[in-house]
PDB file of N, CA and C in Angstrom:
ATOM      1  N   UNK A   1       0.813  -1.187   0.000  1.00  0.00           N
ATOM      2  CA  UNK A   1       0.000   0.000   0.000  1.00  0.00           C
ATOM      3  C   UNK A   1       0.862   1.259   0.000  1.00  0.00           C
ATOM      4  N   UNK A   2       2.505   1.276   0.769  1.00  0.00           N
ATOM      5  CA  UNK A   2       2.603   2.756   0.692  1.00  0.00           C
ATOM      6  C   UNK A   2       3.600   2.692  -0.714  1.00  0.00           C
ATOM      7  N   UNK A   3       3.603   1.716  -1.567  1.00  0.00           N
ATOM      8  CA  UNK A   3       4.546   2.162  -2.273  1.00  0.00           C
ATOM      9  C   UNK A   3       3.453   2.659  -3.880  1.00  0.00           C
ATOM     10  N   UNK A   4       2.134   2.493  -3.423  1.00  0.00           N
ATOM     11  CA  UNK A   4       0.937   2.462  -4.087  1.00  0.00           C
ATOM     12  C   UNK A   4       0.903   3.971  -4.287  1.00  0.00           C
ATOM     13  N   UNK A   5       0.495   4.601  -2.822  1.00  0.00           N
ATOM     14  CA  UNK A   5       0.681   5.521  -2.595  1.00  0.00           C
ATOM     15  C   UNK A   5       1.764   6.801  -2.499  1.00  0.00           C
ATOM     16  N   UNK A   6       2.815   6.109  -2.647  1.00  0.00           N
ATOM     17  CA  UNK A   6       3.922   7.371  -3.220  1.00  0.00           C
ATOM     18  C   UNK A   6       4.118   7.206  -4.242  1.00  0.00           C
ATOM     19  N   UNK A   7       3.582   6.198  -5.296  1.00  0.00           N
ATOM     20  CA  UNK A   7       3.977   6.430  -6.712  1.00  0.00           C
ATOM     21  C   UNK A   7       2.224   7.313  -7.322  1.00  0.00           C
ATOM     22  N   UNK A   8       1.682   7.594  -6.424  1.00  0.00           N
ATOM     23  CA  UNK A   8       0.454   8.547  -7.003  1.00  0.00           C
ATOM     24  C   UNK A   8       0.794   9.628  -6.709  1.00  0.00           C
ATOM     25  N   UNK A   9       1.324  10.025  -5.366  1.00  0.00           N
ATOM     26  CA  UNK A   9       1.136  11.469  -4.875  1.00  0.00           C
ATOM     27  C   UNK A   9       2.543  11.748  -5.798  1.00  0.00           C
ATOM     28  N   UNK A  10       3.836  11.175  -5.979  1.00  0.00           N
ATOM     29  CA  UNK A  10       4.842  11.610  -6.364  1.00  0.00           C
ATOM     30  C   UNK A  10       4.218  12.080  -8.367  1.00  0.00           C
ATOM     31  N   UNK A  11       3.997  11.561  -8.563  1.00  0.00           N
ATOM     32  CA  UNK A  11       3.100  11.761  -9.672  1.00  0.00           C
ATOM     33  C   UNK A  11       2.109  13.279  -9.786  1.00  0.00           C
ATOM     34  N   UNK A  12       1.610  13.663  -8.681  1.00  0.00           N
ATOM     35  CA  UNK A  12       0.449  14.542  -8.689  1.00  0.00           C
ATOM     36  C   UNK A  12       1.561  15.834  -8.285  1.00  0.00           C
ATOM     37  N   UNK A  13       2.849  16.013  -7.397  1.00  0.00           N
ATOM     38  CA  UNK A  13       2.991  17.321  -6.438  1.00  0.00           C
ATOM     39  C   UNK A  13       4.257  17.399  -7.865  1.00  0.00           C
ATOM     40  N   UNK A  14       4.702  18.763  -7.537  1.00  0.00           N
ATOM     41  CA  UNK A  14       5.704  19.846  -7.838  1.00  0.00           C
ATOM     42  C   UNK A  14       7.112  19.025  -7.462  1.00  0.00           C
ATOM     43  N   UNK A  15       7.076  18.970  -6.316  1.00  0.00           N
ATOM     44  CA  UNK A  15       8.011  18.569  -5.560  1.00  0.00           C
ATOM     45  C   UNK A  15       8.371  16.959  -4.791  1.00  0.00           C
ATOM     46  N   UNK A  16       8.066  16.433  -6.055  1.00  0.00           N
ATOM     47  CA  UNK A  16       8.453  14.699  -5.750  1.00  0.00           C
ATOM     48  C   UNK A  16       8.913  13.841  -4.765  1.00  0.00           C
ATOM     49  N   UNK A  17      10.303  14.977  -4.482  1.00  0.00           N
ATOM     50  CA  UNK A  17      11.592  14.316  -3.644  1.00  0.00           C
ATOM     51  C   UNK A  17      11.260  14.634  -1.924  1.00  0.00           C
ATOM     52  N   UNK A  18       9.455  15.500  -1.381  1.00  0.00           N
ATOM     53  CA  UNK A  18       9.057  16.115  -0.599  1.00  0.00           C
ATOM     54  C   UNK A  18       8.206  14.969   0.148  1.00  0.00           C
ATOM     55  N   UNK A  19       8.088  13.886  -0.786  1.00  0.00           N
ATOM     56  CA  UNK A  19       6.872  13.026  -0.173  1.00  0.00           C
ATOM     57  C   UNK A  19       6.967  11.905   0.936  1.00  0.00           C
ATOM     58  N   UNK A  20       6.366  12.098   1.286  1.00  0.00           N
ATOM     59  CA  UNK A  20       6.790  11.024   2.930  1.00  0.00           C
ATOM     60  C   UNK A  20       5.469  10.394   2.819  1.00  0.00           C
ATOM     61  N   UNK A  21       5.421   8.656   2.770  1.00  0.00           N
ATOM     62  CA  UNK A  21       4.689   7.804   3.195  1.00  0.00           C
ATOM     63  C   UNK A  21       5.385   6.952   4.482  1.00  0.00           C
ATOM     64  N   UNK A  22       4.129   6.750   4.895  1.00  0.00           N
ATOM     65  CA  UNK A  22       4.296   5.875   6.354  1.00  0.00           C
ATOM     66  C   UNK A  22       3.255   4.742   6.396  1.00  0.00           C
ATOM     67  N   UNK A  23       3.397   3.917   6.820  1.00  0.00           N
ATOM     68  CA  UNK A  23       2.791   2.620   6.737  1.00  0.00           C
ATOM     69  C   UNK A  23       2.791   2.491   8.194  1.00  0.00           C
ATOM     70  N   UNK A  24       1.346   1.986   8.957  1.00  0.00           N
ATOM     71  CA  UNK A  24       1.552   1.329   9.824  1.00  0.00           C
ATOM     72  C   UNK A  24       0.637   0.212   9.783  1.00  0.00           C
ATOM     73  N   UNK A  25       1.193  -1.116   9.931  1.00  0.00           N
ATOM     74  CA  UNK A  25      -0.051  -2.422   9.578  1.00  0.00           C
ATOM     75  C   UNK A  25      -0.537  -2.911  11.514  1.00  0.00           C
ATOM     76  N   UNK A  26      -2.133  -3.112  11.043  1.00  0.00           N
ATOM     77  CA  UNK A  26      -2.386  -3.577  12.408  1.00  0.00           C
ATOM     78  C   UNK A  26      -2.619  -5.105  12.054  1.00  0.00           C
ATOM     79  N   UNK A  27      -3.706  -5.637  12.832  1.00  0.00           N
ATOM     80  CA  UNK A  27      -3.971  -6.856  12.410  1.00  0.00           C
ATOM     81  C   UNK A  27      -5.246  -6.888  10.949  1.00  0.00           C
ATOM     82  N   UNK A  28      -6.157  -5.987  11.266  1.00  0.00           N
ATOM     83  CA  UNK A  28      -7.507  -6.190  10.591  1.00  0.00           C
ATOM     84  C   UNK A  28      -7.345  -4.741   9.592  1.00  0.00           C
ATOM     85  N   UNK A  29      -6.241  -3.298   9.817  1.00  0.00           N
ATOM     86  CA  UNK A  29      -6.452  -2.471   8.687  1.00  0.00           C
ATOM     87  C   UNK A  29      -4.938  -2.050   8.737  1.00  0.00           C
ATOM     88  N   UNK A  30      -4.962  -1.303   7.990  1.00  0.00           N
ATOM     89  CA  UNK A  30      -3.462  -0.454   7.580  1.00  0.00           C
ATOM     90  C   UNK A  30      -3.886   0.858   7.574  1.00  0.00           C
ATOM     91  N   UNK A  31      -2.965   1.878   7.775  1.00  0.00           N
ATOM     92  CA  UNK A  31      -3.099   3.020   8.172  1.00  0.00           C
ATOM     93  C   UNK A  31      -1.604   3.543   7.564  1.00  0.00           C
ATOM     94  N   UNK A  32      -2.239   4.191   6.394  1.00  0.00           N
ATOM     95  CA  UNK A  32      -1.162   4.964   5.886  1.00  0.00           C
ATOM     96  C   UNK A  32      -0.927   6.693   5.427  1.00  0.00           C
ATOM     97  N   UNK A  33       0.314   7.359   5.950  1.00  0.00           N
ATOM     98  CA  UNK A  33       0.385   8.597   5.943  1.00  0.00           C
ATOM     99  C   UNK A  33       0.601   9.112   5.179  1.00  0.00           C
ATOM    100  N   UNK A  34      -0.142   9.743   4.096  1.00  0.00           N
ATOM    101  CA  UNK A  34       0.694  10.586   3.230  1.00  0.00           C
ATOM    102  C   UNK A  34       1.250  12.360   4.053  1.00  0.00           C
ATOM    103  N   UNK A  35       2.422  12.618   3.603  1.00  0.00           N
ATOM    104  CA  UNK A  35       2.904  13.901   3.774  1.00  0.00           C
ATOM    105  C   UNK A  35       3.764  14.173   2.779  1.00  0.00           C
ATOM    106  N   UNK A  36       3.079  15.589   2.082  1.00  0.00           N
ATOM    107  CA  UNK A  36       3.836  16.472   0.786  1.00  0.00           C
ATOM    108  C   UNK A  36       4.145  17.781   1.709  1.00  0.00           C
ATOM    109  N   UNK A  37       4.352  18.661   0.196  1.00  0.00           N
ATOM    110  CA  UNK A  37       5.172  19.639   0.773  1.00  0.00           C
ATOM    111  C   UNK A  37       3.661  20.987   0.792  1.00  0.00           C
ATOM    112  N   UNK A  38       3.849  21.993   2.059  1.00  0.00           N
ATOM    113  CA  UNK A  38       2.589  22.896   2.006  1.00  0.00           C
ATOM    114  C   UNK A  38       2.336  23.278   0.568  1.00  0.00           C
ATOM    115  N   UNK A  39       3.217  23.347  -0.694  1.00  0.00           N
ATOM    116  CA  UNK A  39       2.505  23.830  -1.871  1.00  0.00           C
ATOM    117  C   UNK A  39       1.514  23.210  -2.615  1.00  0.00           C
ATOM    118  N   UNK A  40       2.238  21.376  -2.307  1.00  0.00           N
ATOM    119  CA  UNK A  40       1.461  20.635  -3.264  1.00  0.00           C
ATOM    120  C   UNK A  40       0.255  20.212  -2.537  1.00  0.00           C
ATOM    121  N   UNK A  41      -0.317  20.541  -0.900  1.00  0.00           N
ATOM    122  CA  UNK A  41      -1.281  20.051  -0.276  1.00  0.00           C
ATOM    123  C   UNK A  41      -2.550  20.246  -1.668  1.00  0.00           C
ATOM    124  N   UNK A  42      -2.488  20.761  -2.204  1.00  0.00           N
ATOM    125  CA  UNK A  42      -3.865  21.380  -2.877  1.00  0.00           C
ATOM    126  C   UNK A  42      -3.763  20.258  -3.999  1.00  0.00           C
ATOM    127  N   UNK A  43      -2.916  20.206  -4.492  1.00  0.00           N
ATOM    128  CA  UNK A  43      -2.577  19.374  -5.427  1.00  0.00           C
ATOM    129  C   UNK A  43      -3.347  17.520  -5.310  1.00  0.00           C
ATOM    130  N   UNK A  44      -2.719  17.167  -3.654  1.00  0.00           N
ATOM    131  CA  UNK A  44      -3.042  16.354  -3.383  1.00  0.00           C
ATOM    132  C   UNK A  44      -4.061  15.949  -2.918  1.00  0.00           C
ATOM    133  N   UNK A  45      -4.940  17.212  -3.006  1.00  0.00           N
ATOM    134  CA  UNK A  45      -6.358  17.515  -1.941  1.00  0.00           C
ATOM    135  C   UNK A  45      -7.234  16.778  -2.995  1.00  0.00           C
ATOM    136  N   UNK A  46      -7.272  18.130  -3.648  1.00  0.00           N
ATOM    137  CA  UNK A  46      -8.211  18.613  -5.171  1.00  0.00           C
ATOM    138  C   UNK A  46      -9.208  19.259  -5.003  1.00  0.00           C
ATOM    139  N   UNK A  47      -9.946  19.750  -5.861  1.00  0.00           N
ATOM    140  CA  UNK A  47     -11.273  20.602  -5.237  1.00  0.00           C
ATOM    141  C   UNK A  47     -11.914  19.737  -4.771  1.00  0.00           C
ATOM    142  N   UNK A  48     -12.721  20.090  -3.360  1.00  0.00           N
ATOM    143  CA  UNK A  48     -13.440  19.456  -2.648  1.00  0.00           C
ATOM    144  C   UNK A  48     -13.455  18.087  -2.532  1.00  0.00           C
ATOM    145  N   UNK A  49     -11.830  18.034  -2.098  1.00  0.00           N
ATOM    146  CA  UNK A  49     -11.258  16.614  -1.828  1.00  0.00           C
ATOM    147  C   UNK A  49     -11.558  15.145  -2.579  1.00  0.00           C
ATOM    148  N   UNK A  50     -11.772  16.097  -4.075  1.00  0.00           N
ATOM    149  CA  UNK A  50     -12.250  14.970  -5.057  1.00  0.00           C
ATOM    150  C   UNK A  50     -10.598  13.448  -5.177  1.00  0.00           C
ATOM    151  N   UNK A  51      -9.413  14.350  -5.588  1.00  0.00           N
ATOM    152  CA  UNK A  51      -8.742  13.738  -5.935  1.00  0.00           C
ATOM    153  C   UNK A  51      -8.121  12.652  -4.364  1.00  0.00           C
ATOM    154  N   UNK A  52      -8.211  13.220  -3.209  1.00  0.00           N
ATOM    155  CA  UNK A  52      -7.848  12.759  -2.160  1.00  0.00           C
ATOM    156  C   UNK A  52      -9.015  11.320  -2.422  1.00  0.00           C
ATOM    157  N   UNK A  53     -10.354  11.363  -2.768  1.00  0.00           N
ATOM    158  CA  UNK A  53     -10.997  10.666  -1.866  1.00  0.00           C
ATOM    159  C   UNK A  53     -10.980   9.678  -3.248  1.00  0.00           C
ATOM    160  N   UNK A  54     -10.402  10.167  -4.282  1.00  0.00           N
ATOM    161  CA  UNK A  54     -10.424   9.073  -5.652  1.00  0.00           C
ATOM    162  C   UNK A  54      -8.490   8.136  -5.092  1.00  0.00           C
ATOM    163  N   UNK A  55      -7.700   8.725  -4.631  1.00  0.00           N
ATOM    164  CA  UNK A  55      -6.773   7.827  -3.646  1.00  0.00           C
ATOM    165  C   UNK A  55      -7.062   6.715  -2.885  1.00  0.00           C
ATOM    166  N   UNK A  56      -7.990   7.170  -1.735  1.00  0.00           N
ATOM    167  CA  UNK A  56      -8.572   6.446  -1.487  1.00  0.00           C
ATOM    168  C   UNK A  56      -9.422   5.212  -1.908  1.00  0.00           C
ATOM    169  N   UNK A  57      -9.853   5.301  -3.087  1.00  0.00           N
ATOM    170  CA  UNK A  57     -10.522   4.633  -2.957  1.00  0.00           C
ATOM    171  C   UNK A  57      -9.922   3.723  -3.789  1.00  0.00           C
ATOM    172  N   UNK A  58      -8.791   4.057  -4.791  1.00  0.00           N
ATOM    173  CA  UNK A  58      -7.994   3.032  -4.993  1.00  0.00           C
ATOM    174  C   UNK A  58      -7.140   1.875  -4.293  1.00  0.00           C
ATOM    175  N   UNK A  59      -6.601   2.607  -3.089  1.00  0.00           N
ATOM    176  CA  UNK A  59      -6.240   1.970  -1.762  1.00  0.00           C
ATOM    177  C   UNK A  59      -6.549   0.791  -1.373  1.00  0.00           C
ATOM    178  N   UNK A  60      -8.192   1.502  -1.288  1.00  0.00           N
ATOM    179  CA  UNK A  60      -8.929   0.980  -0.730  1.00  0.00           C
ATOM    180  C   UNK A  60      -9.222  -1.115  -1.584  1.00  0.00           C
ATOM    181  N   UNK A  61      -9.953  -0.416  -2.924  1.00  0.00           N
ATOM    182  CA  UNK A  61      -9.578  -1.521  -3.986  1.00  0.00           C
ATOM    183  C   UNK A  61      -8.609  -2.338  -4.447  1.00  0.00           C
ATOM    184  N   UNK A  62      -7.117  -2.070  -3.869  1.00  0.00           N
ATOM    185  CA  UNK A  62      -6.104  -2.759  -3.279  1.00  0.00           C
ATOM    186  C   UNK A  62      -5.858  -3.768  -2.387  1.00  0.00           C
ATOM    187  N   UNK A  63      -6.267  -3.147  -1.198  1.00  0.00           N
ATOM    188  CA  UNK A  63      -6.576  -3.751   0.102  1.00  0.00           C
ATOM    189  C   UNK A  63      -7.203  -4.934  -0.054  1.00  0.00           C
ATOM    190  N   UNK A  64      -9.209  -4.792  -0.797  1.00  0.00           N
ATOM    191  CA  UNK A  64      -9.356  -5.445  -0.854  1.00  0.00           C
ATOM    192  C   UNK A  64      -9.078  -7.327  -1.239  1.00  0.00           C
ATOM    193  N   UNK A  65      -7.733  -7.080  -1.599  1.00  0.00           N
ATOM    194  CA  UNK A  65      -7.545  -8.394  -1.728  1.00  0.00           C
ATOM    195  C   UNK A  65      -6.628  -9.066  -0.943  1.00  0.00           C
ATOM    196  N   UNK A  66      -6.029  -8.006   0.078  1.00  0.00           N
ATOM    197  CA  UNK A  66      -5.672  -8.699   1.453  1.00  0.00           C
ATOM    198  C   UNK A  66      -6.747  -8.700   2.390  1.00  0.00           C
ATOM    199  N   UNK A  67      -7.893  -8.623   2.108  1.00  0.00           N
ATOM    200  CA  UNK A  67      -9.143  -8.702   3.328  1.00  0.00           C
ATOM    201  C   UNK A  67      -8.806  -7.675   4.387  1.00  0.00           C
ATOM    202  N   UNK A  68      -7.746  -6.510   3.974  1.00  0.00           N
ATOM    203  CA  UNK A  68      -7.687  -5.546   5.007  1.00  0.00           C
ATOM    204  C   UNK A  68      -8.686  -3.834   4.931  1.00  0.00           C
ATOM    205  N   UNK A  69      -8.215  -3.492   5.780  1.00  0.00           N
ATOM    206  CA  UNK A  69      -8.819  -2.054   5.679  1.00  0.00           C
ATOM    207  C   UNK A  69      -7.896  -1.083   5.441  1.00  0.00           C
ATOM    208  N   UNK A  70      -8.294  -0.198   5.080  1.00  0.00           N
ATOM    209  CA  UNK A  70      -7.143   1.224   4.981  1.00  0.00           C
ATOM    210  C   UNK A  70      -7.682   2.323   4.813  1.00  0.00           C
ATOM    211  N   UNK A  71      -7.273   2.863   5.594  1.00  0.00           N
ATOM    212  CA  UNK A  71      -7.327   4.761   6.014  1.00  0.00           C
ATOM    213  C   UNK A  71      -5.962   5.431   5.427  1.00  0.00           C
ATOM    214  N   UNK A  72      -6.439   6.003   4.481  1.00  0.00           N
ATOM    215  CA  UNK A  72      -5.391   7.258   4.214  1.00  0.00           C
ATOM    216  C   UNK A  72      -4.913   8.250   4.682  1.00  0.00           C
ATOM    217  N   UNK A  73      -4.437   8.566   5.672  1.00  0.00           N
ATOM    218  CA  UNK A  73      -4.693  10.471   5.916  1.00  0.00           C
ATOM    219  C   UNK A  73      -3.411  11.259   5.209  1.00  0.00           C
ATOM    220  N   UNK A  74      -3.898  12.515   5.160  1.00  0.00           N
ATOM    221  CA  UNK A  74      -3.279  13.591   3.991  1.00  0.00           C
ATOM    222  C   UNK A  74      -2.538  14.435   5.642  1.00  0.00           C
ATOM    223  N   UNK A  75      -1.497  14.291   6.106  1.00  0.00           N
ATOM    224  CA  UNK A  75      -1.225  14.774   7.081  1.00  0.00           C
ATOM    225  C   UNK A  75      -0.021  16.488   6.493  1.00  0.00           C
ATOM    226  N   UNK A  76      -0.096  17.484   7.615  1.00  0.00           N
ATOM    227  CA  UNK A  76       1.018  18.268   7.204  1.00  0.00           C
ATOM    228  C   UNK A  76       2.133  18.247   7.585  1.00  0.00           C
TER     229      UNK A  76
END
């Protein structure tokens, strides 16, 4: 999942070399951090958190085939 996730956001921001994923696995979900840089937050947002919640939900459709869960958060 986070290498899912830094090859999208590194893709979407200005500043590529800015992106910090974090992975933490529990038993039943995963919980992973994205952090860019304050310019590209918007970038990674999108208007009205369209593009954030289309991340998600790829993730998410990932997951599904480890029977896990996953939460994204867009942290600063």
């Amino acid at each position: 999942m986070k290498e899912l996730v830094e090859l999208i956001a590194r893709s979407l921001v200005d500043y590529p070399d800015r992106v910090e994923v974090k992975q933490v696995d529990g038993e039943q979900s995963i919980i992973v951090e994205l952090k860019v840089a304050p310019e590209d937050m918007g970038k990674v947002i999108g208007k009205q958190g369209r593009i954030a919640k289309a991340i998600r939900t790829i993730v998410k459709a990932s997951a599904m085939k480890e029977n896990k869960r996953v939460v994204v958060e867009i942290i600063e």
